[in-house]
PDBML (XML) file of the C-alpha atoms, coordinates in Angstrom:
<?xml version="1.0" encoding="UTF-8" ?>
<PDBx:datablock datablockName="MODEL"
   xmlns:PDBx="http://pdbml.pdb.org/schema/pdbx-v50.xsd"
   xmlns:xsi="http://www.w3.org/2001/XMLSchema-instance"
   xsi:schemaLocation="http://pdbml.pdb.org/schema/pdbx-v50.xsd pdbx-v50.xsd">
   <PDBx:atom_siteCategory>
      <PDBx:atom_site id="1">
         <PDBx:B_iso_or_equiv>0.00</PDBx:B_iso_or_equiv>
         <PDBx:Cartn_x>68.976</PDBx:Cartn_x>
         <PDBx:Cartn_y>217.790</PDBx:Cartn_y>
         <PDBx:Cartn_z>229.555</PDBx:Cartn_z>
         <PDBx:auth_asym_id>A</PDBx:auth_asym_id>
         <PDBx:auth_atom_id>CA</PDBx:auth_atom_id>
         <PDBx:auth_comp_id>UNK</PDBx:auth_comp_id>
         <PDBx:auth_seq_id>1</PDBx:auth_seq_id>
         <PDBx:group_PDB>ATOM</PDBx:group_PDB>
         <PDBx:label_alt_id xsi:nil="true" />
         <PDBx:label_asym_id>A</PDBx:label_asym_id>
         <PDBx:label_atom_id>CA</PDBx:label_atom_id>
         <PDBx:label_comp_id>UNK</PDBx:label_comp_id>
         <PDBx:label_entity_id>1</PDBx:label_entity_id>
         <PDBx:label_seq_id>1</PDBx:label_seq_id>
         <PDBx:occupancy>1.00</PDBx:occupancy>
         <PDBx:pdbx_PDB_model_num>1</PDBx:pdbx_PDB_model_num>
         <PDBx:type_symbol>C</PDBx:type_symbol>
      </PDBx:atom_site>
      <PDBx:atom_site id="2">
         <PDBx:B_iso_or_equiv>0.00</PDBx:B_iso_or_equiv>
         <PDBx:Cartn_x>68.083</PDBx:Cartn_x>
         <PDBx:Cartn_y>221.652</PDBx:Cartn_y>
         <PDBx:Cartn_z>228.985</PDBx:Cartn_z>
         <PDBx:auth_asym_id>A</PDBx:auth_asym_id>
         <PDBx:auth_atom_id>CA</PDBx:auth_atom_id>
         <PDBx:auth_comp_id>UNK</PDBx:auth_comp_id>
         <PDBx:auth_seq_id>2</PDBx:auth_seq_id>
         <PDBx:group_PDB>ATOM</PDBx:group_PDB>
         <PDBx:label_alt_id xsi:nil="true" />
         <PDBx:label_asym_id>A</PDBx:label_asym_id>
         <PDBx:label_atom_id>CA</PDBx:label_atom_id>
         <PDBx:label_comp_id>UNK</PDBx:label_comp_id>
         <PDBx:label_entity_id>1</PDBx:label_entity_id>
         <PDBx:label_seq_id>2</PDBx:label_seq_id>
         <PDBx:occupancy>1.00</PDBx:occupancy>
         <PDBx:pdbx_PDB_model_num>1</PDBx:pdbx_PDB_model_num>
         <PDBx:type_symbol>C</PDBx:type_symbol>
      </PDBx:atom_site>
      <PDBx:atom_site id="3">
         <PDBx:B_iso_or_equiv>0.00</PDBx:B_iso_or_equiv>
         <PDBx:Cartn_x>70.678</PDBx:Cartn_x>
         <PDBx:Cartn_y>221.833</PDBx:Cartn_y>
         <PDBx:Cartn_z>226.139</PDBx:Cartn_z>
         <PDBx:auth_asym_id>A</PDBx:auth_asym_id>
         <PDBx:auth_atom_id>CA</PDBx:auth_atom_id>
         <PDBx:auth_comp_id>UNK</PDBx:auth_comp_id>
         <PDBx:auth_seq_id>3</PDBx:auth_seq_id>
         <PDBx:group_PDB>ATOM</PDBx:group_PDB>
         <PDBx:label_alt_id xsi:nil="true" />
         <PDBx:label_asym_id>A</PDBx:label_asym_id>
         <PDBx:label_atom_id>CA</PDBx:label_atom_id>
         <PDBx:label_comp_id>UNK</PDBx:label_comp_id>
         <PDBx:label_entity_id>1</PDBx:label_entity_id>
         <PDBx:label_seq_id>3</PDBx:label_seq_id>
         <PDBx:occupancy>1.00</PDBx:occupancy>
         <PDBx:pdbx_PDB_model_num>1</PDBx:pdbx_PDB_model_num>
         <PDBx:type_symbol>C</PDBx:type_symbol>
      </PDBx:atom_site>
      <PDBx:atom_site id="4">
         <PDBx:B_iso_or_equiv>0.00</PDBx:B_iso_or_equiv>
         <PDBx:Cartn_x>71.984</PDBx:Cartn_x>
         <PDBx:Cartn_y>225.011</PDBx:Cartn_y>
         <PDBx:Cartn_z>227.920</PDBx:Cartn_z>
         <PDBx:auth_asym_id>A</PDBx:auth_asym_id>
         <PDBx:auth_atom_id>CA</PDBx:auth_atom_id>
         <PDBx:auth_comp_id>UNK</PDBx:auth_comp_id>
         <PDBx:auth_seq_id>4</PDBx:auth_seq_id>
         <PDBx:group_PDB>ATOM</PDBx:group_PDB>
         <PDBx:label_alt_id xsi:nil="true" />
         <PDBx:label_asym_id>A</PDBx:label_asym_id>
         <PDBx:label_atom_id>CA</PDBx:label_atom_id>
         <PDBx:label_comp_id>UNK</PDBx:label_comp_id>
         <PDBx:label_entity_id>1</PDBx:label_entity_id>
         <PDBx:label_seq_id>4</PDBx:label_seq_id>
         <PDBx:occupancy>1.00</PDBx:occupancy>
         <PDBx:pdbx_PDB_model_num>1</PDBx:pdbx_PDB_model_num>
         <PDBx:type_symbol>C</PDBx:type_symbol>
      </PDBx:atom_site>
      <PDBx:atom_site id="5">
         <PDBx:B_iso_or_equiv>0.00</PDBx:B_iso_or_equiv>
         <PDBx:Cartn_x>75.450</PDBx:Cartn_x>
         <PDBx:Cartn_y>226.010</PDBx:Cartn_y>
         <PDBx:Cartn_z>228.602</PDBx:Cartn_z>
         <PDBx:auth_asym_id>A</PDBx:auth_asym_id>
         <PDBx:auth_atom_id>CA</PDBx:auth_atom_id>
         <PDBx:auth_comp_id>UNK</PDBx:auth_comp_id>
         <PDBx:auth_seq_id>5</PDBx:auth_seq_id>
         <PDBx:group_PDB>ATOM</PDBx:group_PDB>
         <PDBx:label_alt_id xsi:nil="true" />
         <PDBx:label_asym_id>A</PDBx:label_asym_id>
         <PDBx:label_atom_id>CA</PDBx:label_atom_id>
         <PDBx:label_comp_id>UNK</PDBx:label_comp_id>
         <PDBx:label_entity_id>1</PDBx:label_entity_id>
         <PDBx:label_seq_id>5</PDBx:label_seq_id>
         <PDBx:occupancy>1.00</PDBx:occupancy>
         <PDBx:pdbx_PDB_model_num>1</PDBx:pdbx_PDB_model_num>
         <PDBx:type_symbol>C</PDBx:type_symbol>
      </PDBx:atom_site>
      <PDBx:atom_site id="6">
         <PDBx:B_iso_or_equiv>0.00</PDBx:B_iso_or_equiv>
         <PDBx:Cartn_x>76.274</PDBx:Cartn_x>
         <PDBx:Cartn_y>228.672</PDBx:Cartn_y>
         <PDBx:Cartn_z>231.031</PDBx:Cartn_z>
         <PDBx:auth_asym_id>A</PDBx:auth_asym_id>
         <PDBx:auth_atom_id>CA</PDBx:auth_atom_id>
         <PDBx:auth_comp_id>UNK</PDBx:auth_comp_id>
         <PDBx:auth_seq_id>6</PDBx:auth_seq_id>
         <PDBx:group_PDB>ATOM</PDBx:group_PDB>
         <PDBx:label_alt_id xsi:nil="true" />
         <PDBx:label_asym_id>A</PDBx:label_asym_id>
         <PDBx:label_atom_id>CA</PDBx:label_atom_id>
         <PDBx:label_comp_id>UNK</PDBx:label_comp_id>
         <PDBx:label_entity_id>1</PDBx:label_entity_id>
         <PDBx:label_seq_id>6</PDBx:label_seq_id>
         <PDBx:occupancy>1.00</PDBx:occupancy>
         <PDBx:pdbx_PDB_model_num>1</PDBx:pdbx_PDB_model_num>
         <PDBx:type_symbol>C</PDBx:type_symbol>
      </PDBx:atom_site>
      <PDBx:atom_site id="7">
         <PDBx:B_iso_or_equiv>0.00</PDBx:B_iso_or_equiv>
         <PDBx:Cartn_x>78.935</PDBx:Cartn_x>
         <PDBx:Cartn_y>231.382</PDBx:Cartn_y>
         <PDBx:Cartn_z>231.802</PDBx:Cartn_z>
         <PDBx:auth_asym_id>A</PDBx:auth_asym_id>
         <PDBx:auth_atom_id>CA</PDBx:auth_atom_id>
         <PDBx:auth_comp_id>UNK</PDBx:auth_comp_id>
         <PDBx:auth_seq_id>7</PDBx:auth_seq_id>
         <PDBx:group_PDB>ATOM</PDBx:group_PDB>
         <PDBx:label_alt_id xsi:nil="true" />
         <PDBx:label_asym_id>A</PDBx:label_asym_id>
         <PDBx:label_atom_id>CA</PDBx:label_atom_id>
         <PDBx:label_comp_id>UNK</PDBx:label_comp_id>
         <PDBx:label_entity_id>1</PDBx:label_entity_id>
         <PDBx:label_seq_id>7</PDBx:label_seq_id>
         <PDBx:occupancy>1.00</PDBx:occupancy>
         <PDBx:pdbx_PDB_model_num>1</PDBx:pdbx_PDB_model_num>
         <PDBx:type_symbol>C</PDBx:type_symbol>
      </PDBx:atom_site>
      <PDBx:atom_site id="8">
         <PDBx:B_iso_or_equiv>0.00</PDBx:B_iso_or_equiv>
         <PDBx:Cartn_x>78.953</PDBx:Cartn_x>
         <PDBx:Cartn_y>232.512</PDBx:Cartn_y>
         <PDBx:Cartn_z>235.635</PDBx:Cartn_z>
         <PDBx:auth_asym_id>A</PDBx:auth_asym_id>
         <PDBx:auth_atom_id>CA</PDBx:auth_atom_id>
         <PDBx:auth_comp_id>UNK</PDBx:auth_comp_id>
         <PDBx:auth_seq_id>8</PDBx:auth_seq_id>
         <PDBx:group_PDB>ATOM</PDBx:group_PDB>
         <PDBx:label_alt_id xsi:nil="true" />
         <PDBx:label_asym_id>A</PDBx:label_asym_id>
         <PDBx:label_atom_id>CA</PDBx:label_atom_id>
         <PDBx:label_comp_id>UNK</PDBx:label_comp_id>
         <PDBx:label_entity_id>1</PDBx:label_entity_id>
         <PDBx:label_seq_id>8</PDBx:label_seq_id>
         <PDBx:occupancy>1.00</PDBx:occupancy>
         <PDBx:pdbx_PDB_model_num>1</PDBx:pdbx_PDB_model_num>
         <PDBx:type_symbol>C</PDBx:type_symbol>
      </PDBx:atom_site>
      <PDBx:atom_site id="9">
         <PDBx:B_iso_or_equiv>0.00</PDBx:B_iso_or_equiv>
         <PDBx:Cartn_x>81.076</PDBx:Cartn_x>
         <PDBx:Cartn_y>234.960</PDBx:Cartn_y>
         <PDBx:Cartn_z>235.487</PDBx:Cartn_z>
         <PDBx:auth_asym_id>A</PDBx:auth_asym_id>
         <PDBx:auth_atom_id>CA</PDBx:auth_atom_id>
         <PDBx:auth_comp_id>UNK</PDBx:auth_comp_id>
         <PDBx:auth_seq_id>9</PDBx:auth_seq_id>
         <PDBx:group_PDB>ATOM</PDBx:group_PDB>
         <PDBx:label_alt_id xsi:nil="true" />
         <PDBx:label_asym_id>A</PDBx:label_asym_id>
         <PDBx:label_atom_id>CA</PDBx:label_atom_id>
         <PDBx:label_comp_id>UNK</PDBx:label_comp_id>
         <PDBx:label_entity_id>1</PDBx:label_entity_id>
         <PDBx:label_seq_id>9</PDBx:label_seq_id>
         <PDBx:occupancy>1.00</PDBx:occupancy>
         <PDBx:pdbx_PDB_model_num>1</PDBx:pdbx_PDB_model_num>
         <PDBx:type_symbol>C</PDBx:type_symbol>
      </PDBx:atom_site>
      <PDBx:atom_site id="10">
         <PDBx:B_iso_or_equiv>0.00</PDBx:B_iso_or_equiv>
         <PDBx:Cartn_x>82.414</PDBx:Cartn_x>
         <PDBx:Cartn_y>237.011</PDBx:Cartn_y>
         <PDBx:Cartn_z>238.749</PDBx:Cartn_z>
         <PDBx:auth_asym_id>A</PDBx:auth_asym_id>
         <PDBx:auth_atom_id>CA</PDBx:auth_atom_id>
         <PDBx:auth_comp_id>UNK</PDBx:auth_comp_id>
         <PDBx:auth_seq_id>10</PDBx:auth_seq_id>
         <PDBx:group_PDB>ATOM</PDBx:group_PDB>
         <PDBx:label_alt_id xsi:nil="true" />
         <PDBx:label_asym_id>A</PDBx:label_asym_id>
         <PDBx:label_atom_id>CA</PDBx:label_atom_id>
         <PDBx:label_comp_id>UNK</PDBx:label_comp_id>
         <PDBx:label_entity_id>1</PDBx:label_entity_id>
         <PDBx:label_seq_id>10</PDBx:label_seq_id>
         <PDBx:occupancy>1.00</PDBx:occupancy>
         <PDBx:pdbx_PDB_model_num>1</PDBx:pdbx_PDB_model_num>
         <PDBx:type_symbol>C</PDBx:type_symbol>
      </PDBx:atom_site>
      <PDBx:atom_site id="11">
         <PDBx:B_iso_or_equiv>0.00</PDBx:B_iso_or_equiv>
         <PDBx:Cartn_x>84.909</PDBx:Cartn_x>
         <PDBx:Cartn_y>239.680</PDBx:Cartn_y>
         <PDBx:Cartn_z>240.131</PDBx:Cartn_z>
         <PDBx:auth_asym_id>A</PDBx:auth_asym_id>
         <PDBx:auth_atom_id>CA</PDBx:auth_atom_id>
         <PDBx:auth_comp_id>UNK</PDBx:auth_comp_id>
         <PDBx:auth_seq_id>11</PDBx:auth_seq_id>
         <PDBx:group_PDB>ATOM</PDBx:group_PDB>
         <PDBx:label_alt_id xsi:nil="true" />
         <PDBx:label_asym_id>A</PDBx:label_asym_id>
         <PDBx:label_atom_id>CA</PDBx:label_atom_id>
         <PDBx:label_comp_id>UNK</PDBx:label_comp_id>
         <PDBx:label_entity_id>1</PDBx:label_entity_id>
         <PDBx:label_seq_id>11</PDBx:label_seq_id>
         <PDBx:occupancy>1.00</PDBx:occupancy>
         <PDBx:pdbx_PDB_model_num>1</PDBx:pdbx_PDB_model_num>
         <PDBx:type_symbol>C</PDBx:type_symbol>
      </PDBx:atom_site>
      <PDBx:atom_site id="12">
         <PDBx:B_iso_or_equiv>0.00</PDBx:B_iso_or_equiv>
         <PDBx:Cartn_x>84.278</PDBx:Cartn_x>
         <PDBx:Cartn_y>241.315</PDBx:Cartn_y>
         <PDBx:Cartn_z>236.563</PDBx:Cartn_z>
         <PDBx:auth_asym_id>A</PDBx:auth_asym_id>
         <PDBx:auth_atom_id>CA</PDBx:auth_atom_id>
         <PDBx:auth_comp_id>UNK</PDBx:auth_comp_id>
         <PDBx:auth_seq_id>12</PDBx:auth_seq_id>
         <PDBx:group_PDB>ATOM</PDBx:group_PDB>
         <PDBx:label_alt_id xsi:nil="true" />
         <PDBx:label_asym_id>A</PDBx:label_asym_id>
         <PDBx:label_atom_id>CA</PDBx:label_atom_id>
         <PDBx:label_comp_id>UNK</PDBx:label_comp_id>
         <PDBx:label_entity_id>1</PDBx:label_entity_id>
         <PDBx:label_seq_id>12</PDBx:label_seq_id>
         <PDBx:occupancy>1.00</PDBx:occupancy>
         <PDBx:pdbx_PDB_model_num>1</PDBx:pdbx_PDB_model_num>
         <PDBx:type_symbol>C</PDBx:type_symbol>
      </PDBx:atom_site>
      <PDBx:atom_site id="13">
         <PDBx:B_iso_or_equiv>0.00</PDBx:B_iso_or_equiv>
         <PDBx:Cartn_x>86.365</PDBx:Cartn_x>
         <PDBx:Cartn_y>243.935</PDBx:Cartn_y>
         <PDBx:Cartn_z>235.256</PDBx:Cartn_z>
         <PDBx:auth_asym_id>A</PDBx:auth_asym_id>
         <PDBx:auth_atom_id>CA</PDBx:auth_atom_id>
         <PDBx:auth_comp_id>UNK</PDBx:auth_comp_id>
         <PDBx:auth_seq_id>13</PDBx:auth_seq_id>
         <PDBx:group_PDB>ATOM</PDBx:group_PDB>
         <PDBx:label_alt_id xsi:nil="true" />
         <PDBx:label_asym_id>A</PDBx:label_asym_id>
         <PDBx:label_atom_id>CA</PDBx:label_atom_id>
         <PDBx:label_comp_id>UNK</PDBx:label_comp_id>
         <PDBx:label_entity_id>1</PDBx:label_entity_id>
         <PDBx:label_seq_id>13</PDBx:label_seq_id>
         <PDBx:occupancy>1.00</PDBx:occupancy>
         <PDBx:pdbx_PDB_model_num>1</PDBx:pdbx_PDB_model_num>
         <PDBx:type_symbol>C</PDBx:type_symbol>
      </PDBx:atom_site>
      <PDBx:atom_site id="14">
         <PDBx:B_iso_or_equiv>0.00</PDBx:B_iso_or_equiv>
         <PDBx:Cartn_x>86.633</PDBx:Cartn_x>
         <PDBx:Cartn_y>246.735</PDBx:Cartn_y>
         <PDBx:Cartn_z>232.673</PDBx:Cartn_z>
         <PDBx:auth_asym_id>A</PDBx:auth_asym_id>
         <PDBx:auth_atom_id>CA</PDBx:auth_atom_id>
         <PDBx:auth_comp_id>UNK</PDBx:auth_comp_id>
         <PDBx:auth_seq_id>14</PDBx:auth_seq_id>
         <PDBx:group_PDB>ATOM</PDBx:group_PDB>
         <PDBx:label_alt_id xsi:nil="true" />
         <PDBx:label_asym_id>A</PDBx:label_asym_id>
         <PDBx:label_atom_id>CA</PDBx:label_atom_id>
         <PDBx:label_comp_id>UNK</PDBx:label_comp_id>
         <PDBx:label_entity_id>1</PDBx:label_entity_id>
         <PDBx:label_seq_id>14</PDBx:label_seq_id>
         <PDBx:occupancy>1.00</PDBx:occupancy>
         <PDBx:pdbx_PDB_model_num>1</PDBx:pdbx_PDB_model_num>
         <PDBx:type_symbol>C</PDBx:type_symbol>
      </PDBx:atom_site>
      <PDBx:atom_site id="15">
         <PDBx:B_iso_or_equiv>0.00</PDBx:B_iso_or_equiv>
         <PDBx:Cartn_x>88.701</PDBx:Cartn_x>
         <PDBx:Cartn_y>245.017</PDBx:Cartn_y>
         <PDBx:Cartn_z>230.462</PDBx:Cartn_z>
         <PDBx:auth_asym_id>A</PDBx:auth_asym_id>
         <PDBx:auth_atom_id>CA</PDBx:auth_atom_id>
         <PDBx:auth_comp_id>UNK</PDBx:auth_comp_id>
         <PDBx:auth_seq_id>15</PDBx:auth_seq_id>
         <PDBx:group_PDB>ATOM</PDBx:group_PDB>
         <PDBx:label_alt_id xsi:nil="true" />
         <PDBx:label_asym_id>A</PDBx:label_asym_id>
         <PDBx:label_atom_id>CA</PDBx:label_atom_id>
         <PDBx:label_comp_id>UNK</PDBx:label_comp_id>
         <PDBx:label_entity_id>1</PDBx:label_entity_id>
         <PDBx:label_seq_id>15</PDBx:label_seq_id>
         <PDBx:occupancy>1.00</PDBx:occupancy>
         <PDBx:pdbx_PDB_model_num>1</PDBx:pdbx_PDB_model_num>
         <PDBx:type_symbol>C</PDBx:type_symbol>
      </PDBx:atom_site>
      <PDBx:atom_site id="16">
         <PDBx:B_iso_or_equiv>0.00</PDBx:B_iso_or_equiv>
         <PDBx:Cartn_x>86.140</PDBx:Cartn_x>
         <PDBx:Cartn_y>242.526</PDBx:Cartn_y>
         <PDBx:Cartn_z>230.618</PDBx:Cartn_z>
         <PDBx:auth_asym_id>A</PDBx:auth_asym_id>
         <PDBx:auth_atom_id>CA</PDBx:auth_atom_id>
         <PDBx:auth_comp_id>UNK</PDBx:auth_comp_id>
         <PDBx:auth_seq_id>16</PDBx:auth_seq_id>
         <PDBx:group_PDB>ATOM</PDBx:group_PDB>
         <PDBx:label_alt_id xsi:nil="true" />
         <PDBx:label_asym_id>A</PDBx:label_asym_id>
         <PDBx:label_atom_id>CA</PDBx:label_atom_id>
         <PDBx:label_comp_id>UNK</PDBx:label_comp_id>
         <PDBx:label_entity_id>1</PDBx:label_entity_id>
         <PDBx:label_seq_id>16</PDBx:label_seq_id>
         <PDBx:occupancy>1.00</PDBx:occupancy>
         <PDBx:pdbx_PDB_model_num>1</PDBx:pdbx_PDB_model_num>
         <PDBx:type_symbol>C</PDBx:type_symbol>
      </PDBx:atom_site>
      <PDBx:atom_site id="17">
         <PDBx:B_iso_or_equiv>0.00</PDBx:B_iso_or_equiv>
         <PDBx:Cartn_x>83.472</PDBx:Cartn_x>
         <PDBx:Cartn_y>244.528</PDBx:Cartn_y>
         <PDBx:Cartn_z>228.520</PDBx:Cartn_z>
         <PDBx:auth_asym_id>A</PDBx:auth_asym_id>
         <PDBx:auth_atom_id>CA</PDBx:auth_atom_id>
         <PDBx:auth_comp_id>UNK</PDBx:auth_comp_id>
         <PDBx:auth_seq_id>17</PDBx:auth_seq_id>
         <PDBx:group_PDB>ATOM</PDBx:group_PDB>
         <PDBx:label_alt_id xsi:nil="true" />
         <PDBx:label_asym_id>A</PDBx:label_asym_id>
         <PDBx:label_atom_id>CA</PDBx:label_atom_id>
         <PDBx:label_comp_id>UNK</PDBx:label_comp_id>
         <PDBx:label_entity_id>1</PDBx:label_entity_id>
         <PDBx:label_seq_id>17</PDBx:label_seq_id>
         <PDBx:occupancy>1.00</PDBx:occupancy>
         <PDBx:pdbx_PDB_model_num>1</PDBx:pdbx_PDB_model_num>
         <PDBx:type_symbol>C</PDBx:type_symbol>
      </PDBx:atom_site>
      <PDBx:atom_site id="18">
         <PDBx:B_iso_or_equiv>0.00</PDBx:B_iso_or_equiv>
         <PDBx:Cartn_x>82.601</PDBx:Cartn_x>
         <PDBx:Cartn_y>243.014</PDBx:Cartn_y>
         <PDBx:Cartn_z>225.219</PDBx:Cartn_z>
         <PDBx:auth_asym_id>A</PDBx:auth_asym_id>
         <PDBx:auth_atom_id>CA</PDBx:auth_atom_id>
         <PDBx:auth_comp_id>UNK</PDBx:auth_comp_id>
         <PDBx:auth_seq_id>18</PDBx:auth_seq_id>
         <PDBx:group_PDB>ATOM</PDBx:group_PDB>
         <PDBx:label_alt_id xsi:nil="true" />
         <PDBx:label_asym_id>A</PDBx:label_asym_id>
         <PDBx:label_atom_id>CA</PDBx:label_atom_id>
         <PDBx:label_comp_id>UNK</PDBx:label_comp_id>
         <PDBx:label_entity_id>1</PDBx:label_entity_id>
         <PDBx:label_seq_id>18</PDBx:label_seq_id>
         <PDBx:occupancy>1.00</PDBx:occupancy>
         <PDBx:pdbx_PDB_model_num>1</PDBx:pdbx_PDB_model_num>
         <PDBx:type_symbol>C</PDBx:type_symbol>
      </PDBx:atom_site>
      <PDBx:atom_site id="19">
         <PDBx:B_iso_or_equiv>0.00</PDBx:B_iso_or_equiv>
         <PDBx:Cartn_x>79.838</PDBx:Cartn_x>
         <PDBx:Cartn_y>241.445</PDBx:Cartn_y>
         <PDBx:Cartn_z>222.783</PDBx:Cartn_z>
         <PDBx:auth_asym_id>A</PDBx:auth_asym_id>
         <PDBx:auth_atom_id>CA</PDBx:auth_atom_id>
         <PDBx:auth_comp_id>UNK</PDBx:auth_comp_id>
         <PDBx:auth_seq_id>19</PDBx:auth_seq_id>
         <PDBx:group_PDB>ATOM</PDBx:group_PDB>
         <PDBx:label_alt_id xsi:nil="true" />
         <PDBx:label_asym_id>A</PDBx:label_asym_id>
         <PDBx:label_atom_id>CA</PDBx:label_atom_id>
         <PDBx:label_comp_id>UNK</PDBx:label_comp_id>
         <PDBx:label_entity_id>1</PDBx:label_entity_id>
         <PDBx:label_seq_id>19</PDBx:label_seq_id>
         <PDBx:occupancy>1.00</PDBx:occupancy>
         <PDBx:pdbx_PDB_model_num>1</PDBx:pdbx_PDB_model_num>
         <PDBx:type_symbol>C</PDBx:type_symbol>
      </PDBx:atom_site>
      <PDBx:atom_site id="20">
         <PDBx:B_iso_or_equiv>0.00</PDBx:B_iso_or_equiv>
         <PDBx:Cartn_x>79.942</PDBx:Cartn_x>
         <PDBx:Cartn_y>237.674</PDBx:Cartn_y>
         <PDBx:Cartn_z>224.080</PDBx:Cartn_z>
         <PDBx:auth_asym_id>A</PDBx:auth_asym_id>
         <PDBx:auth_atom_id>CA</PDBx:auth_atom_id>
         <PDBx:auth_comp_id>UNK</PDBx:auth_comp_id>
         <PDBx:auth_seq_id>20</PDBx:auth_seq_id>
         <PDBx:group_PDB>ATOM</PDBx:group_PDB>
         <PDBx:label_alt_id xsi:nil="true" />
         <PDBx:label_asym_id>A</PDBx:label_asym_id>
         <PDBx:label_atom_id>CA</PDBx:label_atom_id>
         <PDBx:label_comp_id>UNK</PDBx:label_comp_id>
         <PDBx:label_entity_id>1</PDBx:label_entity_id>
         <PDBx:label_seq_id>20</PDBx:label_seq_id>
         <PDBx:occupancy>1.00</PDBx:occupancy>
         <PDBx:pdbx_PDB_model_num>1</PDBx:pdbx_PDB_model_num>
         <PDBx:type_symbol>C</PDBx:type_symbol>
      </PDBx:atom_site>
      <PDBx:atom_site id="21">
         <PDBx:B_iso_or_equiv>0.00</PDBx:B_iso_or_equiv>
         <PDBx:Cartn_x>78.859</PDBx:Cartn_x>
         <PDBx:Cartn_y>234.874</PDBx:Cartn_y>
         <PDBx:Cartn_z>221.671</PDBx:Cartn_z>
         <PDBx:auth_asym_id>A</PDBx:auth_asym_id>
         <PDBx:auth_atom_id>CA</PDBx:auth_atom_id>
         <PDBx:auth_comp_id>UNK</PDBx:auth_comp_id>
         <PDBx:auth_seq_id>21</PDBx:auth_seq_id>
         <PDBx:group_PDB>ATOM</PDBx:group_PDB>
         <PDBx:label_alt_id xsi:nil="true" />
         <PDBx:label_asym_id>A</PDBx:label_asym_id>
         <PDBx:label_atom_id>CA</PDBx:label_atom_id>
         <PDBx:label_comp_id>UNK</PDBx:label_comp_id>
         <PDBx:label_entity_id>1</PDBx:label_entity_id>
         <PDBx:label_seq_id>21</PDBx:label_seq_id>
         <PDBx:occupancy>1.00</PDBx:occupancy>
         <PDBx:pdbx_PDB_model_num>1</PDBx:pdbx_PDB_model_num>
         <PDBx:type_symbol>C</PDBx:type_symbol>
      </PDBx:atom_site>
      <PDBx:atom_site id="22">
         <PDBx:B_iso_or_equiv>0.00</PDBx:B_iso_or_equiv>
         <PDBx:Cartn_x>78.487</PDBx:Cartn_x>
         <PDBx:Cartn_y>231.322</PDBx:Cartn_y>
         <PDBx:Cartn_z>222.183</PDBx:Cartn_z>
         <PDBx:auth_asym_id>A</PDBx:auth_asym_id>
         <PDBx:auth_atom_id>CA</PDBx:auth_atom_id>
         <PDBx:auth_comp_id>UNK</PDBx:auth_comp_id>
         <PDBx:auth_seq_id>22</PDBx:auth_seq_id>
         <PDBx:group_PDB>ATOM</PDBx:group_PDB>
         <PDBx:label_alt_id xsi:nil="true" />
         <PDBx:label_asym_id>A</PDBx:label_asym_id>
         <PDBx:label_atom_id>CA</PDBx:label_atom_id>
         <PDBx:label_comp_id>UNK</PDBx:label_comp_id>
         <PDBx:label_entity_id>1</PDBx:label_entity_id>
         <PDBx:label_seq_id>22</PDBx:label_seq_id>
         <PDBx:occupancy>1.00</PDBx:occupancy>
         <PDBx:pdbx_PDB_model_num>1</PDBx:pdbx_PDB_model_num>
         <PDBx:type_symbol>C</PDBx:type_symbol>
      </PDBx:atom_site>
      <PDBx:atom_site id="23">
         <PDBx:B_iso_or_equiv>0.00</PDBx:B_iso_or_equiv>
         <PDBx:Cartn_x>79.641</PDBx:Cartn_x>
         <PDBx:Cartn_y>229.023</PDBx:Cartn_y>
         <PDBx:Cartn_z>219.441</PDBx:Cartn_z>
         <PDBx:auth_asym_id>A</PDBx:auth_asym_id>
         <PDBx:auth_atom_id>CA</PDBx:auth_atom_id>
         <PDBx:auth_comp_id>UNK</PDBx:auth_comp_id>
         <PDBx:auth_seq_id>23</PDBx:auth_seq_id>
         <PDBx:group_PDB>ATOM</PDBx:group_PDB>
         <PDBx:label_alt_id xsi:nil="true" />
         <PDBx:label_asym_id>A</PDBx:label_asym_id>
         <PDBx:label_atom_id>CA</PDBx:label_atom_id>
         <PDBx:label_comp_id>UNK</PDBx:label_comp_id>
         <PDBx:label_entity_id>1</PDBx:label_entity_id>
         <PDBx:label_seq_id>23</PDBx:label_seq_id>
         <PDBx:occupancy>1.00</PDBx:occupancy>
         <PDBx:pdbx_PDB_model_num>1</PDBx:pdbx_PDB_model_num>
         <PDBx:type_symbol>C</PDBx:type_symbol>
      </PDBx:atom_site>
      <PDBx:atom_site id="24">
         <PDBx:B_iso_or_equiv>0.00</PDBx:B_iso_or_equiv>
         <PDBx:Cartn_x>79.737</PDBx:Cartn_x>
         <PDBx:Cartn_y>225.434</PDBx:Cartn_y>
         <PDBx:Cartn_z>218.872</PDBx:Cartn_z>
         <PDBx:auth_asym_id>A</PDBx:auth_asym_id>
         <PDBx:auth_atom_id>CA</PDBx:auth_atom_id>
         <PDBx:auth_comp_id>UNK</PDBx:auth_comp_id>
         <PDBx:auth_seq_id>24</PDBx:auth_seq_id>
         <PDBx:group_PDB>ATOM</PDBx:group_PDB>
         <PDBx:label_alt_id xsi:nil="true" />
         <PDBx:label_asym_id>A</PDBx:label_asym_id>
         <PDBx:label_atom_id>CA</PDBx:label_atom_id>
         <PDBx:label_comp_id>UNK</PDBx:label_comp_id>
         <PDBx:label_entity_id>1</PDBx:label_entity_id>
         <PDBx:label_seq_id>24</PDBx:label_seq_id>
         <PDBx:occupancy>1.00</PDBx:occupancy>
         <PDBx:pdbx_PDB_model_num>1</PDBx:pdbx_PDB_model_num>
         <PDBx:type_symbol>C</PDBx:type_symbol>
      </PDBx:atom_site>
      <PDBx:atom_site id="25">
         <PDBx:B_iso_or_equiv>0.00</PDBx:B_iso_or_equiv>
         <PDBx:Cartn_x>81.820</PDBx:Cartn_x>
         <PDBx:Cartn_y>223.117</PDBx:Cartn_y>
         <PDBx:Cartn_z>217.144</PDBx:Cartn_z>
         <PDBx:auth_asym_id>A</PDBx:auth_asym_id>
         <PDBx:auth_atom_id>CA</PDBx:auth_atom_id>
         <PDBx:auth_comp_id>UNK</PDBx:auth_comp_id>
         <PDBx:auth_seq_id>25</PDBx:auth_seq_id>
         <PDBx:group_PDB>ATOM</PDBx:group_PDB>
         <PDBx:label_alt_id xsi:nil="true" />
         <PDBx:label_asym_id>A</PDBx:label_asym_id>
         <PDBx:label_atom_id>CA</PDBx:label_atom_id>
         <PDBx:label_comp_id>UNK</PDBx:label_comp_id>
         <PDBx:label_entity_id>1</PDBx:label_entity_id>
         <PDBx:label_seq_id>25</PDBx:label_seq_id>
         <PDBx:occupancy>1.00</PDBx:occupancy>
         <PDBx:pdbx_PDB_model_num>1</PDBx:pdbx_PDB_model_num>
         <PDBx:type_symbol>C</PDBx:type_symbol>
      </PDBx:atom_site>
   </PDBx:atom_siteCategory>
</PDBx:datablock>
């Protein structure tokens, strides 16, 4: 209904260090 998607995103790590895109297809 909000045309939203979401990442919850826990216990992060180091490695987990980036640019993040969303993309659709």
């Amino acid at each position: 209904a909000k045309r939203t998607v979401y990442l919850q995103m826990n216990s992060l790590k180091p490695e987990d260090t980036a640019v993040y895109y969303c993309a659709a297809v």
